[in-house]
Each structure stands twice: as C-alpha cells, then as structure tokens.
Protein backbone atom coordinates (compact mmCIF):
# COMPACT_ATOMS: atom_id res chain seq x y z
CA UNK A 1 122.30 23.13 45.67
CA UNK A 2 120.59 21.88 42.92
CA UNK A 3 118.55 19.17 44.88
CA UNK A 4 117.38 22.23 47.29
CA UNK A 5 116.15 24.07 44.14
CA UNK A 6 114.27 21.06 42.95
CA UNK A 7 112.58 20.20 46.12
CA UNK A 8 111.83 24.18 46.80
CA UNK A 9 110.02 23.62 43.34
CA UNK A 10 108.03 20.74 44.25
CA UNK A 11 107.13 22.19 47.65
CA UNK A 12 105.50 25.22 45.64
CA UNK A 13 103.97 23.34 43.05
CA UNK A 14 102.15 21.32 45.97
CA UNK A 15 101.23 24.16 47.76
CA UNK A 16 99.86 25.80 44.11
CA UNK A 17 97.89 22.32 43.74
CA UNK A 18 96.62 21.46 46.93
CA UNK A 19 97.86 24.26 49.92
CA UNK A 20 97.37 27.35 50.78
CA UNK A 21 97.95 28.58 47.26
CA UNK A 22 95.06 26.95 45.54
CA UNK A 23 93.27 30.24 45.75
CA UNK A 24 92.85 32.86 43.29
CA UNK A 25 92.78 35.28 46.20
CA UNK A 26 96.55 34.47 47.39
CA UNK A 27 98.30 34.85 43.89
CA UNK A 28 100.11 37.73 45.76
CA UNK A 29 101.86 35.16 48.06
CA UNK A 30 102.84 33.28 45.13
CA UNK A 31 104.14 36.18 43.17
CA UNK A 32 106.37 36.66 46.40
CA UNK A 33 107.17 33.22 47.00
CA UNK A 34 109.02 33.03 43.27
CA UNK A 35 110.59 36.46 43.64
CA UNK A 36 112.22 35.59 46.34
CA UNK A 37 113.46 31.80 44.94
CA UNK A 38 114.57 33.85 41.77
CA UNK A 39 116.30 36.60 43.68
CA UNK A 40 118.04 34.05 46.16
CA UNK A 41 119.32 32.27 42.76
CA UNK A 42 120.45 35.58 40.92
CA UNK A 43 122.22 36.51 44.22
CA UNK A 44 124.24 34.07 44.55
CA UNK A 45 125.27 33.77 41.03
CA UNK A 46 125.54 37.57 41.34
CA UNK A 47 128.14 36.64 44.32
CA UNK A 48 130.11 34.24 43.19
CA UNK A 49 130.64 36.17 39.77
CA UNK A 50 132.17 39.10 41.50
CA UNK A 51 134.08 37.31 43.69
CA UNK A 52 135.49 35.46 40.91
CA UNK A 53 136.31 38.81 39.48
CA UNK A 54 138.33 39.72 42.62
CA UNK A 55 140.57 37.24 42.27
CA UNK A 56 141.76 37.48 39.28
C-alpha cells in the first residue's frame, strides 16, 4: 500500500512538472487529483477503524 501511495505521488509530481498539469489554467484538475488521493486514504483508514470497532 505504501509503495502505491509513493508512486501515485511521483506520478503527480511529474505530471505538476512536466504533464498536463504544468499549467496555471488546470490547477482545478490538480485540486481534484489530491482530493481524491486524500479521500481514498481517509477512507480506508475510516474502514478499517470501524471495522475494528465491530469486532471487538
């Protein structure tokens, strides 16, 4: 899991750099791109802390 986070990373940080994202104009499509890495990370910790709680 963690490796996927890193590479995610580096994939966006290229893309900020030298991709699509270089532009000023598509800051929106960064904005998104981290909201949804964040939300996919608070998710799951999100789901594996209640189903912790369920079992106990």
């Amino acid at each position: 899991m963690t490796i996927f986070f890193l590479l995610i990373g580096l994939e966006l940080e290229r893309e900020i750099y030298h991709g699509e994202l270089s532009s000023i104009k598509k800051i929106s499509k960064i904005a998104i791109q981290i909201a949804s890495l964040l939300s996919g990370i608070f998710g799951f910790i999100y789901l594996k802390y209640i189903l912790a709680q369920k079992k106990t």
